[in-house]
Every structure is written in structure tokens, then in C-alpha cells.
Protein backbone atom coordinates (compact mmCIF):
# COMPACT_ATOMS: atom_id res chain seq x y z
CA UNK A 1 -163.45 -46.37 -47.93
CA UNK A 2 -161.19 -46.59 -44.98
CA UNK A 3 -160.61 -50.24 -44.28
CA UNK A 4 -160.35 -51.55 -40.83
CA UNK A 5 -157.22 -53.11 -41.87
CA UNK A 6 -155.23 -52.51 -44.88
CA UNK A 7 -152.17 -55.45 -45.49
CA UNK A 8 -152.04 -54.78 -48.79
CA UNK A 9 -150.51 -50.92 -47.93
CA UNK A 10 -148.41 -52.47 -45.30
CA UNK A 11 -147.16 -55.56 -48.21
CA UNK A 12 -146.06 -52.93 -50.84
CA UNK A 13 -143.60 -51.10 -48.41
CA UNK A 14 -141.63 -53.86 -48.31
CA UNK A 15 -142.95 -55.81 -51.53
CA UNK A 16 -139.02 -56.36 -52.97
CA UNK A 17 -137.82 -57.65 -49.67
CA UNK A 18 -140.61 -59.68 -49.21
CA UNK A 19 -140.74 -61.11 -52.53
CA UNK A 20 -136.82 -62.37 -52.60
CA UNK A 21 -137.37 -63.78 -48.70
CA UNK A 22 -140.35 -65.95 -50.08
CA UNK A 23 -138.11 -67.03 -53.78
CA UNK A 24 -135.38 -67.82 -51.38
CA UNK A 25 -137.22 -70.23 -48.95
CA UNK A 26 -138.88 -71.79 -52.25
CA UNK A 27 -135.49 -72.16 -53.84
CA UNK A 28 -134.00 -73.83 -50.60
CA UNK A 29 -136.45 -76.42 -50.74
CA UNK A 30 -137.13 -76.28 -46.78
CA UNK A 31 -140.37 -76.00 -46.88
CA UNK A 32 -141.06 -76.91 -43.25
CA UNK A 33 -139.49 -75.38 -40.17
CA UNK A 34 -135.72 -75.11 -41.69
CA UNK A 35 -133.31 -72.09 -41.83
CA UNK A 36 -135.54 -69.08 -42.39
CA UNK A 37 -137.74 -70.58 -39.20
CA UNK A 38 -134.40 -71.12 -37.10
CA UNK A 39 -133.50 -67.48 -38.44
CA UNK A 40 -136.16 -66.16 -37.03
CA UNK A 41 -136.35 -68.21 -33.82
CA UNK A 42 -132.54 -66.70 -32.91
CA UNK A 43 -134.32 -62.74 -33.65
CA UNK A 44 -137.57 -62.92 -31.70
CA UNK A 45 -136.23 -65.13 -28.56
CA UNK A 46 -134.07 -61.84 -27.60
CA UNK A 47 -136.48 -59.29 -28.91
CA UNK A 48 -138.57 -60.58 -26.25
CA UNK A 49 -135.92 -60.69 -23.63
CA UNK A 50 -135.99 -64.56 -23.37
CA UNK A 51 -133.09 -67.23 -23.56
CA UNK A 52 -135.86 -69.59 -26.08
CA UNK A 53 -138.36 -69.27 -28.68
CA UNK A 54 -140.23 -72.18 -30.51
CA UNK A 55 -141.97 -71.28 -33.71
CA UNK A 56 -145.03 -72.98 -34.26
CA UNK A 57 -147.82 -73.76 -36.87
CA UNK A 58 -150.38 -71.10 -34.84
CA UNK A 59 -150.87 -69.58 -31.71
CA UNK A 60 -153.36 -71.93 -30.69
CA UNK A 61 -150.95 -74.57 -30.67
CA UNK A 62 -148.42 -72.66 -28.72
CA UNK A 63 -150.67 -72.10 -26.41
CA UNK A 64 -151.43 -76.05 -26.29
CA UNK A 65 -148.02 -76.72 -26.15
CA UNK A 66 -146.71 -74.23 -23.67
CA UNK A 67 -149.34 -75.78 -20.88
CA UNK A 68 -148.44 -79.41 -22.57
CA UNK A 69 -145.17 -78.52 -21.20
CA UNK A 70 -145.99 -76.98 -18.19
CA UNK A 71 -147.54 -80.53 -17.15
CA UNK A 72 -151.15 -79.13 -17.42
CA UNK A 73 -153.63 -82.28 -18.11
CA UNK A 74 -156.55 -83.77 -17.36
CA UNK A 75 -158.02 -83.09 -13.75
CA UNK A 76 -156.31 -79.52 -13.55
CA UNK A 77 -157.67 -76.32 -13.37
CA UNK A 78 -156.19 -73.34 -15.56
CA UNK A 79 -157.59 -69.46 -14.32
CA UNK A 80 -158.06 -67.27 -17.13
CA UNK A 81 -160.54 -64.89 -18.48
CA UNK A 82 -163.66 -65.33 -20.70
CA UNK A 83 -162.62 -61.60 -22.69
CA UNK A 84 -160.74 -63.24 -25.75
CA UNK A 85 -160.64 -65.11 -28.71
CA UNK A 86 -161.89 -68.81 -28.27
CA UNK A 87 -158.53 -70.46 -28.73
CA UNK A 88 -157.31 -68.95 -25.10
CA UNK A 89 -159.94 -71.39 -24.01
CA UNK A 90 -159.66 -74.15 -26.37
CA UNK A 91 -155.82 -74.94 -25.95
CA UNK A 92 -156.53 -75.52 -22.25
CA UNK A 93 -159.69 -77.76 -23.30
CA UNK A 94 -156.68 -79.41 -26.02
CA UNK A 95 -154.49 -80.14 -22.79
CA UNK A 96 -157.72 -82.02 -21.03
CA UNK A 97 -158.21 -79.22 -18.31
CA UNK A 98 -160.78 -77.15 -17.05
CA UNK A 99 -160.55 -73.36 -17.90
CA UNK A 100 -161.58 -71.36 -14.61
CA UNK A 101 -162.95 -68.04 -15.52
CA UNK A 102 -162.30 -64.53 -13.60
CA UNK A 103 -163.66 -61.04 -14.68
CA UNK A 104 -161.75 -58.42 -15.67
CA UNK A 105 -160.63 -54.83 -14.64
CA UNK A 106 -163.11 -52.42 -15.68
CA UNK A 107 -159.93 -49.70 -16.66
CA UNK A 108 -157.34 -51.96 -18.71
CA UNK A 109 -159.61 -54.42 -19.87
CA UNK A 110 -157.18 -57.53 -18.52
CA UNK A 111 -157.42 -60.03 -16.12
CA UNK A 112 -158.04 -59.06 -12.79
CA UNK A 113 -155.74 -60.08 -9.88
CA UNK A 114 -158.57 -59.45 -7.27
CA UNK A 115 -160.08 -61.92 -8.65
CA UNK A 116 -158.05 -64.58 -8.98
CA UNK A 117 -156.85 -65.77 -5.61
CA UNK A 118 -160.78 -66.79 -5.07
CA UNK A 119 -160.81 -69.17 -8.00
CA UNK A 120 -157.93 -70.89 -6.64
CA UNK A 121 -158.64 -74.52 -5.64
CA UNK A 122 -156.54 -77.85 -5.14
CA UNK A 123 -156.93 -78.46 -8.75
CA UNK A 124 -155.67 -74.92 -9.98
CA UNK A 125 -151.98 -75.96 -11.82
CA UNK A 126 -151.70 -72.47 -14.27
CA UNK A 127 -152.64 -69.21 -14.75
CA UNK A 128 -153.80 -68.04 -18.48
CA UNK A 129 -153.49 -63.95 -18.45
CA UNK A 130 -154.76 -62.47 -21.69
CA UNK A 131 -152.91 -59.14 -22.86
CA UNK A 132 -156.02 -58.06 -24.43
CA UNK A 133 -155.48 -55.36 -27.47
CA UNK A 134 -151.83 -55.00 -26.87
CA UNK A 135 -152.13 -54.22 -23.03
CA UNK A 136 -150.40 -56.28 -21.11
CA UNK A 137 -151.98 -57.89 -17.64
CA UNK A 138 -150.52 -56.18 -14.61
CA UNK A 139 -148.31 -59.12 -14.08
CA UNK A 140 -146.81 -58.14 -10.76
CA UNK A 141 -149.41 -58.91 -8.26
CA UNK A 142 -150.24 -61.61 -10.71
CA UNK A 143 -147.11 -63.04 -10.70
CA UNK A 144 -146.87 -62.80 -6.30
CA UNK A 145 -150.09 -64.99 -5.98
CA UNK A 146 -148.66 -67.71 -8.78
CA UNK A 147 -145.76 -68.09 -7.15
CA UNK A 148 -147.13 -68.12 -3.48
CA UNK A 149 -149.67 -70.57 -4.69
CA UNK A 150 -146.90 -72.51 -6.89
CA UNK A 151 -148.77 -72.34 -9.97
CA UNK A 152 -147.07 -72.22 -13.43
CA UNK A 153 -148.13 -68.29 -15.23
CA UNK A 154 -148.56 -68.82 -18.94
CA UNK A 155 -148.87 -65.14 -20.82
CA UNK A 156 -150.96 -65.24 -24.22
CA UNK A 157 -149.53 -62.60 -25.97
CA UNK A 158 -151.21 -63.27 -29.05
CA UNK A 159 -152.02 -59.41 -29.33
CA UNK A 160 -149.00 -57.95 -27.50
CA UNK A 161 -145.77 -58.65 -29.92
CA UNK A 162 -143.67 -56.15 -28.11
CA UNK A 163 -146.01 -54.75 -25.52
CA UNK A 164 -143.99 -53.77 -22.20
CA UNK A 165 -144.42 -54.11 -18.36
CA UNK A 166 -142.51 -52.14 -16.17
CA UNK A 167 -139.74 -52.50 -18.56
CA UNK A 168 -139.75 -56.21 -19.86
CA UNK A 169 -141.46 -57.35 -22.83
CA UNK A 170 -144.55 -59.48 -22.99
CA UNK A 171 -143.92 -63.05 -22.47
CA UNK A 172 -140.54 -62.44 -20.53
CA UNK A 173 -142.79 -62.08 -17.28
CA UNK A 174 -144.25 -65.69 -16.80
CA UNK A 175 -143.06 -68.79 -17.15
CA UNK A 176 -144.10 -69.11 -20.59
CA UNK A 177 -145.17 -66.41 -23.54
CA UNK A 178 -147.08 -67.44 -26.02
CA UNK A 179 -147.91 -65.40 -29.99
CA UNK A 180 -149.70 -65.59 -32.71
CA UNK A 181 -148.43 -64.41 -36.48
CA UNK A 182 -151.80 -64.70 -38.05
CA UNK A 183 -151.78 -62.23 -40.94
CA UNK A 184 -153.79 -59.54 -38.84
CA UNK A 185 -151.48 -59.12 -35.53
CA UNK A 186 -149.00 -56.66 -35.44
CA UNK A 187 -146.19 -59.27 -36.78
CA UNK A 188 -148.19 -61.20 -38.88
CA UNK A 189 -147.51 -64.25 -41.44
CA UNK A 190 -148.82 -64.56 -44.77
CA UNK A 191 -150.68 -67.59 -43.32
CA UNK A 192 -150.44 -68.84 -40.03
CA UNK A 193 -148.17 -69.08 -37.65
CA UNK A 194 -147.25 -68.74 -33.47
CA UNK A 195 -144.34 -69.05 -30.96
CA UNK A 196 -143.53 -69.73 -27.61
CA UNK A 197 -141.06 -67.87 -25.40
CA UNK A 198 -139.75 -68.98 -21.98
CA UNK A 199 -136.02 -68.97 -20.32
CA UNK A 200 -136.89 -72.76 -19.15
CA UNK A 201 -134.50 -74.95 -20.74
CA UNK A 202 -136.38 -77.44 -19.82
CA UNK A 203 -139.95 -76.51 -21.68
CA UNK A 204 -138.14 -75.52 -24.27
CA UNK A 205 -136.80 -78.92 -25.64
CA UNK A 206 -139.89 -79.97 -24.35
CA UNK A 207 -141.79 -77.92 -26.65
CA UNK A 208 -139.23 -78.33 -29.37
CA UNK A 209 -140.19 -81.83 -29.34
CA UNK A 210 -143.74 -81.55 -28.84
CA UNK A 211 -143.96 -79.55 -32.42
CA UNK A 212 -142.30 -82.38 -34.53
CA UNK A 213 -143.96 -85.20 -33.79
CA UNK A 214 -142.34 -86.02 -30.36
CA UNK A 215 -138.98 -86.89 -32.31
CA UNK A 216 -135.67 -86.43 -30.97
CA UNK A 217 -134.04 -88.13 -34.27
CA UNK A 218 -135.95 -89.23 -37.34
CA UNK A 219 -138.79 -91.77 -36.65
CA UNK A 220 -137.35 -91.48 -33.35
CA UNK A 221 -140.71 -90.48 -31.06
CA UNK A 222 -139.76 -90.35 -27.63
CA UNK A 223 -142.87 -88.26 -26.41
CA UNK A 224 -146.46 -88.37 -28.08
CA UNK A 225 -146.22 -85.07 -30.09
CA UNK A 226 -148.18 -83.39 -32.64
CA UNK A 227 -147.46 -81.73 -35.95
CA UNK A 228 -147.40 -78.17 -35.03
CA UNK A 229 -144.52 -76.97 -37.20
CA UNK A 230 -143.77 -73.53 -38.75
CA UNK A 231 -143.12 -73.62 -43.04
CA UNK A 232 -140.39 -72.20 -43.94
CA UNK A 233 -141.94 -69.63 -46.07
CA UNK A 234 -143.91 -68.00 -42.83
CA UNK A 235 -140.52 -67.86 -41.15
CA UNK A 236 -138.96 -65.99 -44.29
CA UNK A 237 -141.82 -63.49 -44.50
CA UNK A 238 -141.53 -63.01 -40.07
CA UNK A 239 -137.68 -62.21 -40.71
CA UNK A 240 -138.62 -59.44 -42.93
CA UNK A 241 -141.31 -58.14 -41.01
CA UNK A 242 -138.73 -58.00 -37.56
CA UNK A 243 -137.55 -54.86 -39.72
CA UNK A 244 -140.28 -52.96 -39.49
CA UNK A 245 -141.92 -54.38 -35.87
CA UNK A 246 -140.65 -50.84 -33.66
CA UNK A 247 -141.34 -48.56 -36.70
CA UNK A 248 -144.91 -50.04 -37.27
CA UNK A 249 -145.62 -50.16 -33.57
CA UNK A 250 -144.32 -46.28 -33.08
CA UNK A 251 -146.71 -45.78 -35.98
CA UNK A 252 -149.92 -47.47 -34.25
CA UNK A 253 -148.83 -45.55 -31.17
CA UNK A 254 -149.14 -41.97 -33.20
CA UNK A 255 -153.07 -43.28 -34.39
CA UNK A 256 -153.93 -43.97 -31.20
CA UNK A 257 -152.31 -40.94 -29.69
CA UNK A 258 -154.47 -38.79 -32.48
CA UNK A 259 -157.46 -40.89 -31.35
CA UNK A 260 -157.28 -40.34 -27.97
CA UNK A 261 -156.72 -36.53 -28.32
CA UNK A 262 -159.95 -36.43 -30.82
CA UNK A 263 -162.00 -38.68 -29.09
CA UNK A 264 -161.42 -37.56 -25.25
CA UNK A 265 -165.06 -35.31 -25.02
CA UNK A 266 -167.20 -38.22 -26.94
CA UNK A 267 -169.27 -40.27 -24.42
CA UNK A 268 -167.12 -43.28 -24.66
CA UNK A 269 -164.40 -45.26 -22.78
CA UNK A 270 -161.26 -44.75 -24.90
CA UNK A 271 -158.36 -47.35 -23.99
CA UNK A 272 -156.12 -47.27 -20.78
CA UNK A 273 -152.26 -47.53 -20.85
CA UNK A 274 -151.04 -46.83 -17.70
CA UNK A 275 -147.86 -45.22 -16.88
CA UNK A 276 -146.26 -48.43 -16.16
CA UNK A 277 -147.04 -50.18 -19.36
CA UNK A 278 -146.18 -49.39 -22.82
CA UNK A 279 -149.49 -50.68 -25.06
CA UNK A 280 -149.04 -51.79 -28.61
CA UNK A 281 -152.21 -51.14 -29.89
CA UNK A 282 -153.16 -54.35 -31.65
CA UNK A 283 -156.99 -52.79 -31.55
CA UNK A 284 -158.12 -49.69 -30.95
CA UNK A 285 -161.41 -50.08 -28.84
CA UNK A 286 -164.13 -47.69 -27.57
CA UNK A 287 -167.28 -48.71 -25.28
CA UNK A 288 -170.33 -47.59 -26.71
CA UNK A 289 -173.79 -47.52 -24.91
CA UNK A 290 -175.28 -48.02 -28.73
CA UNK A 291 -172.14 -50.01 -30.41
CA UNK A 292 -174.24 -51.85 -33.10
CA UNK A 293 -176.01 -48.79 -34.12
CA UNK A 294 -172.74 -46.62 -34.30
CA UNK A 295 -170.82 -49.29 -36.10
CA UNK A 296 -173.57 -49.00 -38.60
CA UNK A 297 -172.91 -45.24 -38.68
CA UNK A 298 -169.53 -45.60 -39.21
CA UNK A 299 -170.08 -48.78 -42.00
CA UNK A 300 -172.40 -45.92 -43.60
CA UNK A 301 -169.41 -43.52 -44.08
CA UNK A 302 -167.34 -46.01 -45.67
CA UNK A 303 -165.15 -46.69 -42.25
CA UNK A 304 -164.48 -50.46 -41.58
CA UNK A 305 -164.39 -51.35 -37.99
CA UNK A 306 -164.43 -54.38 -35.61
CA UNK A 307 -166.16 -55.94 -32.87
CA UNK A 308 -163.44 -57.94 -30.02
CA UNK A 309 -165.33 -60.26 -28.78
CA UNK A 310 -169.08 -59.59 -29.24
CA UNK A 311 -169.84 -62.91 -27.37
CA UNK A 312 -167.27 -63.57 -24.36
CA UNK A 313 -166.25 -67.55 -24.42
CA UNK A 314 -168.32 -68.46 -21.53
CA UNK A 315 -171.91 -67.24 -23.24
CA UNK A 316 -171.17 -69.77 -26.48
CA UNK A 317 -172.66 -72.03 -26.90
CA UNK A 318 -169.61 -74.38 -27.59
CA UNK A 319 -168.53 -73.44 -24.26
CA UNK A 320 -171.49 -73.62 -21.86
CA UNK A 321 -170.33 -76.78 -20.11
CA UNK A 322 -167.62 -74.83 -18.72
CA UNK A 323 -170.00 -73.58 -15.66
CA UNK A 324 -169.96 -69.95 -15.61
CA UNK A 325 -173.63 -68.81 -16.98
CA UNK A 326 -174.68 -65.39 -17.34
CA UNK A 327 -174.11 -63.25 -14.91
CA UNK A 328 -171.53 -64.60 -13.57
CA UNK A 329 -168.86 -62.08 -14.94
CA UNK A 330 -170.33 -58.39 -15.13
CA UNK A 331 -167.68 -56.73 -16.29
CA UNK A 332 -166.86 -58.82 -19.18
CA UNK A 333 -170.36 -59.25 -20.08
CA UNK A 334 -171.02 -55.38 -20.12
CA UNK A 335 -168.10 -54.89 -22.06
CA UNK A 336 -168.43 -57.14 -25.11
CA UNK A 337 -171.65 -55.51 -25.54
CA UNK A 338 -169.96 -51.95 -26.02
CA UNK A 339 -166.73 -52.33 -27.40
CA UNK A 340 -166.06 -51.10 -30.71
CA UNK A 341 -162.95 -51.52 -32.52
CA UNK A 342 -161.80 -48.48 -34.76
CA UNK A 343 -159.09 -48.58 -37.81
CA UNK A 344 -155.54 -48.56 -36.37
CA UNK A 345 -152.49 -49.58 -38.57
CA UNK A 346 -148.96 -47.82 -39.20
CA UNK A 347 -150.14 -46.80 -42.71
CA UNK A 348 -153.24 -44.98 -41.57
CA UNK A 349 -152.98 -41.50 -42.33
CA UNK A 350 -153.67 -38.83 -40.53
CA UNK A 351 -156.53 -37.31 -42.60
CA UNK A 352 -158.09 -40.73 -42.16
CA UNK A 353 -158.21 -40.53 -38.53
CA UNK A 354 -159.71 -37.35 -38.36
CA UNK A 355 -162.74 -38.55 -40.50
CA UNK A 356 -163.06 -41.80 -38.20
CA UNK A 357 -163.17 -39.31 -35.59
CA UNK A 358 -165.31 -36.88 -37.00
CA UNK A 359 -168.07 -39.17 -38.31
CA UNK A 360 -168.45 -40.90 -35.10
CA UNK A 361 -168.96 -38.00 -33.37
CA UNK A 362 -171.44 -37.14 -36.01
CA UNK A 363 -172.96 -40.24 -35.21
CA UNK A 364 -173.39 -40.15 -31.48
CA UNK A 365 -175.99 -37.30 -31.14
CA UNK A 366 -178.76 -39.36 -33.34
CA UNK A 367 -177.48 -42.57 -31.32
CA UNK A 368 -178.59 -40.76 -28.17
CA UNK A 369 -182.00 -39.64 -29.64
């Protein structure tokens, strides 16, 4: 079997380190927020090339927070894209605004900026890019129409811990960045966890009150806040992990390198990182005319894989108030029906990646039968 991921390779490479990190935070009795989240706070805020970062419960609620702070509420509009987990869409639904939908570039797989200066109305107060699978948006022609437009750019970088842009890390671009540590991104907690990044003072202790409750002092609420607070054990186990971030990302690099030179006469769209971005490789995703059929293949062999997203937000049925029926967004829709996600991790051997490779090539002549 070759899982799709494997944490438990990735745990026992650092097992001693991690073990005293999590003994420690149990032995300090801060369970929530407290040093080992403030620790980690003062490492990722400049490994992101920001001033501030705000550790959080999840990236959801970073994401709610960051447009909470932005002033995004009811009545506003919030352009994003419909290619992405449903909490992209959700936090701006948790803020009381409407998320506006735009398709997305058929090469990187990110929000088009085409598209985005014709979904801009009255009511339009942020833009939501997605750096889908460790790609970053193209943020600079993104970035020209938020600010000629005066609209507040809000990165989720959920999937794109150390992704790069012309030379500056993800969520250094907009006004706000926003991550997620569940246990499956490329930083990961051992539960869950998120962050916001922004050089804003001003959001910043926003946010920082916000997280706790709205206090500014002890049953001291001067804002209507929420309890979206990192434990203290998550920020132990992220300190460790900021060890091994570069090497692990280098490492997902040399799989996808391997995958691209294996995969590049296969019938299938392999991932695009162009020469101005530097892609982390969160997922490693191929279009497939057959995907279901091939994943089956590959299931078969004893290969895990994954599907991101086989049902973009605006076909849900949770989310079919939001106005955008089938249809509506062709490139999107065309591509959640193809993409196939293929094992990618730092521990992945080499050897493994050639059998990926070589059984779905073994399964694409019977697919096209």
C-alpha cells in the first residue's frame, strides 16, 4: 500500500522532539493560547515576511476573523472562487456577506483576474483569492484592480504555507493572509489549528481581540468576540514542525519534480508553476477525462489518492442560494470533474513514485477503451 498521506512516517522523524514539546506545554499548565502559541506567533509572522501573526483555533476562523476585521458584514459582497474547500465560502457567509463567485484560469488552477473586475458592484468590499494546491493566485494584476477599486484583498493560504510570488511569501501580498494547520497541510497540528498574517497594526489587535472573547483585560469585552483560540499544545507541536517546513517542502518539490518528468507523455494536465511562482505542492493533481475510473485503478494497486473538490461550492446543495447554478463557471465545473490528486509527501520515496506513475499509465489505455 502506498498511502495518500502518511503522518505517521513524517511523526517518527521527529518523534523525541515532538514528544518533549507536547510534555512541556502539559507540564506548563497553559493549555490555551500561552507561551508555546506566542512562540510560535514571533516564528511564522517573519517566515511569512509580515510584521503580525494571530494564531487561531482553525483556518476557518481566521478566515472569519481576518474579513471580521477588514469591516466585511452584512450587505457586502466578497469575490472569490467556487474551486475550494467549503470554509473559503462559509467564513464570508460567518461575516453576514454574500460570496461572489468568478471562474478560474484554466493553466494554474487560481482565481482569475479577467474575471473579476466584472463581478465588481457597489456592494463588492473584499477580494477572497484561493492559492489552490500550493499555487499561489497571480496577485499582481489582482492586487492593481483591489486597490483601484479600494477593496480590502484577503489571501487564503490554507494550502500555500510558504508558497512564493515573485519573491514574497503567501499572505505577505494582500492585506491579510490567512492558514490552516489542520493535521494534513504542509505545517500541520496534531488537531486543529490556523493563523492570520497582515502588517496592519490595526487588524491585528483587532483580530487579537476578536479570538479571546473580545477582551482587552479579563472579563473586560470591549468588542463582541468569539472563542477562536489556539491550545497550547498545537502551538508546541507547530514550533517543532517550523524545523522541518523548507526541508519537507524541498522534499514535496523533488516528488513532484519526479512526477512531472514521468507523467509528461500521459494524456493528462499535470500542474502549472510558472516561472514567477515557487509552488509548494500541498496536492499533487492531474485532470483526467475518466478520473473515477482511474482512481479505481490506482485504489486497485494499493495507491491511495484524492479527489480536491469533486463538487465545487456553488453545485452543493448547502450553497445553492448563493446564485450561481450550473453552468455558470465552466472552467471550474470541468475541472472538479477531472482532477485527481496523487500521493505527494517529503517521505515518499522514490521507488514509490515510480509505481504511482507506472500503474496509472497502466491504467489509462483500458480507461480509453
Amino acid at each position: 500500500m502506498i498511502p495518500f498521506l502518511d503522518l505517521k512516517a513524517q511523526y517518527l522523524q521527529m518523534k523525541p522532539e515532538i514528544d518533549a514539546a507536547v510534555l512541556r506545554a502539559i507540564d506548563s499548565t497553559q493549555y490555551v493560547q500561552g507561551p508555546e502559541v506566542a512562540a510560535f506567533e514571533k516564528r511564522f509572522a517573519p517566515y511569512c515576511g509580515v510584521e503580525h501573526c494571530l494564531a487561531v483555533n482553525t483556518g476557518t476562523s481566521a478566515l472569519h476573523l481576518a474579513l471580521l476585521a477588514a469591516g466585511v458584514g452584512a450587505g457586502d459582497e466578497v469575490i472569490t472562487v467556487s474551486l475550494t474547500f467549503v470554509a473559503t465560502t462559509a467564513a464570508i457567509l460567518y461575516a453576514g456577506a454574500k460570496p461572489v463567485f468568478v471562474d478560474v484560469d484554466p493553466e494554474t488552477w487560481t482565481i482569475n483576474p479577467a474575471a473579476i473586475e466584472a463581478a465588481i458592484t457597489p456592494r463588492t468590499k473584499a477580494i477572497l483569492p484561493v492559492h489552490l494546491h500550493g499555487l499561489m493566485a497571480d496577485m499582481d494584476p489582482l492586487m492593481e484592480i483591489a486597490r483601484r477599486h479600494d477593496l480590502v484583498v484577503i489571501e487564503d493560504a490554507a494550502q500555500a504555507h510558504g508558497a512564493v510570488y515573485k519573491g514574497r511569501r503567501a499572505g505577505s501580498i494582500g492585506d491579510l493572509g490567512c492558514f490552516s494547520f489542520y493535521p494534513g497541510k504542509n505545517l500541520g497540528a496534531y488537531g486543529e489549528g490556523g493563523a492570520v498574517v497582515t502588517n496592519n497594526a490595526d487588524y491585528a489587535k483587532r483580530i487579537s481581540l476578536l479570538r479571546d472573547w473580545g477582551q482587552d483585560s479579563k472579563y473586560n469585552h470591549v468588542l463582541r468576540g468569539y472563542n477562536y483560540r489556539m491550545d497550547g499544545i498545537q502551538g508546541a507541536v507547530l514550533n517543532v514542525k517550523m524545523n522541518y517546513i523548507e526541508a519537507w517542502t524541498e522534499g514535496r518539490r523533488a516528488v513532484a519534480s519526479q512526477y512531472d518528468r514521468l507523467l509528461q507523455k500521459l494524456p493528462c494536465q499535470r500542474p502549472v508553476s510558472p516561472a514567477n511562482r515557487e509552488h509548494v505542492y500541498h496536492v499533487y493533481a492531474v485532470t483526467l477525462a475518466r478520473r473515477d475510473e482511474a482512481q479505481a485503478a490506482l485504489q486497485a494497486a494499493g495507491i491511495g489518492t484524492g479527489i480536491h473538490y469533486p463538487i465545487p461550492v456553488h453545485l452543493q446543495k448547502a450553497y445553492e442560494d448563493a446564485g450561481h447554478g450550473a453552468g455558470s463557471l465552466p472552467v471550474t465545473e470541468a475541472l472538479s470533474k477531472q482532477f485527481l490528486s496523487l500521493p505527494i509527501y517529503a517521505e515518499l520515496k522514490p521507488e514509490q513514485v515510480n509505481v504511482v506513475a507506472a500503474e496509472l499509465e497502466k491504467a489509462l489505455p483500458s480507461l480509453a477503451a
